[in-house]
C-alpha atoms as a PDB file:
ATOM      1  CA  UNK A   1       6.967  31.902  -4.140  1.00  0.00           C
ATOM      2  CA  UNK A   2       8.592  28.770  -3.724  1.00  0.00           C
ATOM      3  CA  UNK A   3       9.498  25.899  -6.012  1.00  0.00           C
ATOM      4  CA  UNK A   4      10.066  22.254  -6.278  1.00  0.00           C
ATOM      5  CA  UNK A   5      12.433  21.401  -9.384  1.00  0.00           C
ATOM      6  CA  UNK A   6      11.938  18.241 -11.186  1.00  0.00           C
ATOM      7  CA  UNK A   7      13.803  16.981 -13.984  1.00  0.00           C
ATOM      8  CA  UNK A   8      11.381  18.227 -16.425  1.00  0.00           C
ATOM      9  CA  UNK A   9       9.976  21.258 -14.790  1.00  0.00           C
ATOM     10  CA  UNK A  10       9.479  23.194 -12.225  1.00  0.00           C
ATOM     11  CA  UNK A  11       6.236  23.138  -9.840  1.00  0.00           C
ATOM     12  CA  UNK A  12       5.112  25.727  -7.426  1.00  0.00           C
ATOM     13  CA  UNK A  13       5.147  24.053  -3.704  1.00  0.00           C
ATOM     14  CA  UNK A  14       1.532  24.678  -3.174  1.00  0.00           C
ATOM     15  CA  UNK A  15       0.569  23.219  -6.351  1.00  0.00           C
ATOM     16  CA  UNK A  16       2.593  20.622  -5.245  1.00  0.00           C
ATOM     17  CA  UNK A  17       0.996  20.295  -1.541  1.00  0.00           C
ATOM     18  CA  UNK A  18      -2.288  20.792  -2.539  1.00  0.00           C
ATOM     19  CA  UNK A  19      -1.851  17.615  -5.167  1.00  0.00           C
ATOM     20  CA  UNK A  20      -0.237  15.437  -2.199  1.00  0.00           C
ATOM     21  CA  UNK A  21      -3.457  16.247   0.056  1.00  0.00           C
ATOM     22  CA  UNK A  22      -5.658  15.447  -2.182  1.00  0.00           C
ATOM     23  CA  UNK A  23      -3.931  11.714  -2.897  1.00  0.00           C
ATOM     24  CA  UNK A  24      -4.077  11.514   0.971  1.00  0.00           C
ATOM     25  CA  UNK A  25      -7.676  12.602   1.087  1.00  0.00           C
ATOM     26  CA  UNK A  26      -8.639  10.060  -1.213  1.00  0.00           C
ATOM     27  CA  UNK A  27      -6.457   7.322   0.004  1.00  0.00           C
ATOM     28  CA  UNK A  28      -7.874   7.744   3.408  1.00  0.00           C
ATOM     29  CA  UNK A  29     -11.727   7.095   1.866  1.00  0.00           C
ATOM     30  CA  UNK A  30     -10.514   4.369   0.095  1.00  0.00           C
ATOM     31  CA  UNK A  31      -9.027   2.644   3.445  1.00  0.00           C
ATOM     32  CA  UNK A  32     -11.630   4.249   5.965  1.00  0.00           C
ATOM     33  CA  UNK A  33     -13.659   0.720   5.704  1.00  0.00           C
ATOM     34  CA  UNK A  34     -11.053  -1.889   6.122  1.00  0.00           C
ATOM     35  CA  UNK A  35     -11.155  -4.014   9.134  1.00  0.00           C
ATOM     36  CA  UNK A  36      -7.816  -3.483  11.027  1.00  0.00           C
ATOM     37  CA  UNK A  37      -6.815  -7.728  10.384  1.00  0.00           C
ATOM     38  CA  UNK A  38      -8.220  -9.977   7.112  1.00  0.00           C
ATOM     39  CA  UNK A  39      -8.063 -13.634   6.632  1.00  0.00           C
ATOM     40  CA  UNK A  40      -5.429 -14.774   3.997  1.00  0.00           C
ATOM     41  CA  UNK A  41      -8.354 -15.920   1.676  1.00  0.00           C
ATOM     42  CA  UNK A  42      -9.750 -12.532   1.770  1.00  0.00           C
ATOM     43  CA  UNK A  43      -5.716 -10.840   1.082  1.00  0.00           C
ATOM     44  CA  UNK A  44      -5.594 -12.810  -1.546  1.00  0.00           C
ATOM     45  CA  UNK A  45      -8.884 -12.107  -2.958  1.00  0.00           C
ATOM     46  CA  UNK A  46      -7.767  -8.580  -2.772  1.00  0.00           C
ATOM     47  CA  UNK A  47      -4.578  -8.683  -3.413  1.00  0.00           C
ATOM     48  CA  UNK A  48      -3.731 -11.480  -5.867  1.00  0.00           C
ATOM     49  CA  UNK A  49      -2.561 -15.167  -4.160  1.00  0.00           C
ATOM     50  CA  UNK A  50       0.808 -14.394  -6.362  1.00  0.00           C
ATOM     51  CA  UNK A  51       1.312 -11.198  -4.595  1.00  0.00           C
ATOM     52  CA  UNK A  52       0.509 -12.122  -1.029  1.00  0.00           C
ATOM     53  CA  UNK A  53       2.910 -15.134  -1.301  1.00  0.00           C
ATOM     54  CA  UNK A  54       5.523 -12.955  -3.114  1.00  0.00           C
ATOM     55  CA  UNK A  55       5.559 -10.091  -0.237  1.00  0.00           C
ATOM     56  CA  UNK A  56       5.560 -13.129   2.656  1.00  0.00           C
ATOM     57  CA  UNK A  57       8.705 -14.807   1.251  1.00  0.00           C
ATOM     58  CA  UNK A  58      10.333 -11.263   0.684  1.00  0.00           C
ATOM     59  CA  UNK A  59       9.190 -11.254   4.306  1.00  0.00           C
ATOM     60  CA  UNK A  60       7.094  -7.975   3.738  1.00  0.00           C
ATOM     61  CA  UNK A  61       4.655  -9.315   5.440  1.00  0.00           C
ATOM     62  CA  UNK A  62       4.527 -11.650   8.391  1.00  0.00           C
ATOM     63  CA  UNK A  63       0.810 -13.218   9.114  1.00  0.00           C
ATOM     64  CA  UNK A  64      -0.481 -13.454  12.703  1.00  0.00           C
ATOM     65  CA  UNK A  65      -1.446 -16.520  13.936  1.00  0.00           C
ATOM     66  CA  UNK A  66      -4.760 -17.039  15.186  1.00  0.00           C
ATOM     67  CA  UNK A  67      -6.930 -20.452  16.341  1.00  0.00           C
ATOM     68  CA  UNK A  68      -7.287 -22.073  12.560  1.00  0.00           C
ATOM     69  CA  UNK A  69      -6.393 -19.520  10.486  1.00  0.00           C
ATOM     70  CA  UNK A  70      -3.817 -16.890   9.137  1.00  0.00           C
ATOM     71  CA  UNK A  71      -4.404 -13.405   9.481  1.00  0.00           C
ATOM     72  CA  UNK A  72      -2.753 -10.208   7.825  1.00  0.00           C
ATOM     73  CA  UNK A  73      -2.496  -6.574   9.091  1.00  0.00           C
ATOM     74  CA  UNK A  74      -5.049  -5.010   6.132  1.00  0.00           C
ATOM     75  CA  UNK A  75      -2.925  -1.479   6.178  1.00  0.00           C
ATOM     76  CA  UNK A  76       0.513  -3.565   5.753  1.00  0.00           C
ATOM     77  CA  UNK A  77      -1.206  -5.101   2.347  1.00  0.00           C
ATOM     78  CA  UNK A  78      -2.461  -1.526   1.246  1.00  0.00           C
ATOM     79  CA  UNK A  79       0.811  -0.106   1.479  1.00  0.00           C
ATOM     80  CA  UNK A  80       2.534  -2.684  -0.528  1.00  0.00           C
ATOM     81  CA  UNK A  81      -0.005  -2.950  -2.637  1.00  0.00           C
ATOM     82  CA  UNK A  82       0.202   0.935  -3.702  1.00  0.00           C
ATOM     83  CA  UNK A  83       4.520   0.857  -3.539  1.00  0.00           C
ATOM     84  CA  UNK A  84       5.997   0.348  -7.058  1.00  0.00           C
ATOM     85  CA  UNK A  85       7.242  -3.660  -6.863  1.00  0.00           C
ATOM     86  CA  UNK A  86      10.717  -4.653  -8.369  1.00  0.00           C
ATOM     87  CA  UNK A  87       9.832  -8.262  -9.842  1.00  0.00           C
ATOM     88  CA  UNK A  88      13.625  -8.811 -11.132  1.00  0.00           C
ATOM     89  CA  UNK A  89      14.690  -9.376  -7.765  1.00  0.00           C
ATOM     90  CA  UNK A  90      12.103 -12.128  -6.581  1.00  0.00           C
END
């Protein structure tokens, strides 16, 4: 049997994979609905005004431009918005 080692213990690797499918499996329900592009009123309805403008400065995120409005790749905004954010170095 096989083992990943963490700093506080020690997991069995299909404890380990079966836990990481599972997050996938539910992440994928989660996103299975999203439209592919959403309007920068709806990202930051979503995803907080602050945030969107943070990630587009840190240039994150770069809108597409279409005929009167500002569009953003949905699964872009979903990934930042699940990655842990370091706000110290804004």
């Amino acid at each position: 049997m096989q083992f990943l080692q963490f700093l506080d213990h020690l997991i069995p690797y299909d404890t380990f994979l079966n836990d990481v499918a599972s997050r996938v499996v539910a992440m994928l329900k989660i996103d299975k609905d999203d439209p592919e592009f959403i309007s920068q009123r709806k990202a930051w309805e979503l995803f907080g005004r602050r945030n969107v403008e943070r990630w587009r400065r840190q240039g994150k995120i770069v809108p597409f431009k279409r005929p009167g409005r500002l569009e953003y790749r949905t699964s872009e905004l979903r990934l930042l918005q699940r990655t842990i954010q370091d706000y110290f170095n804004d």
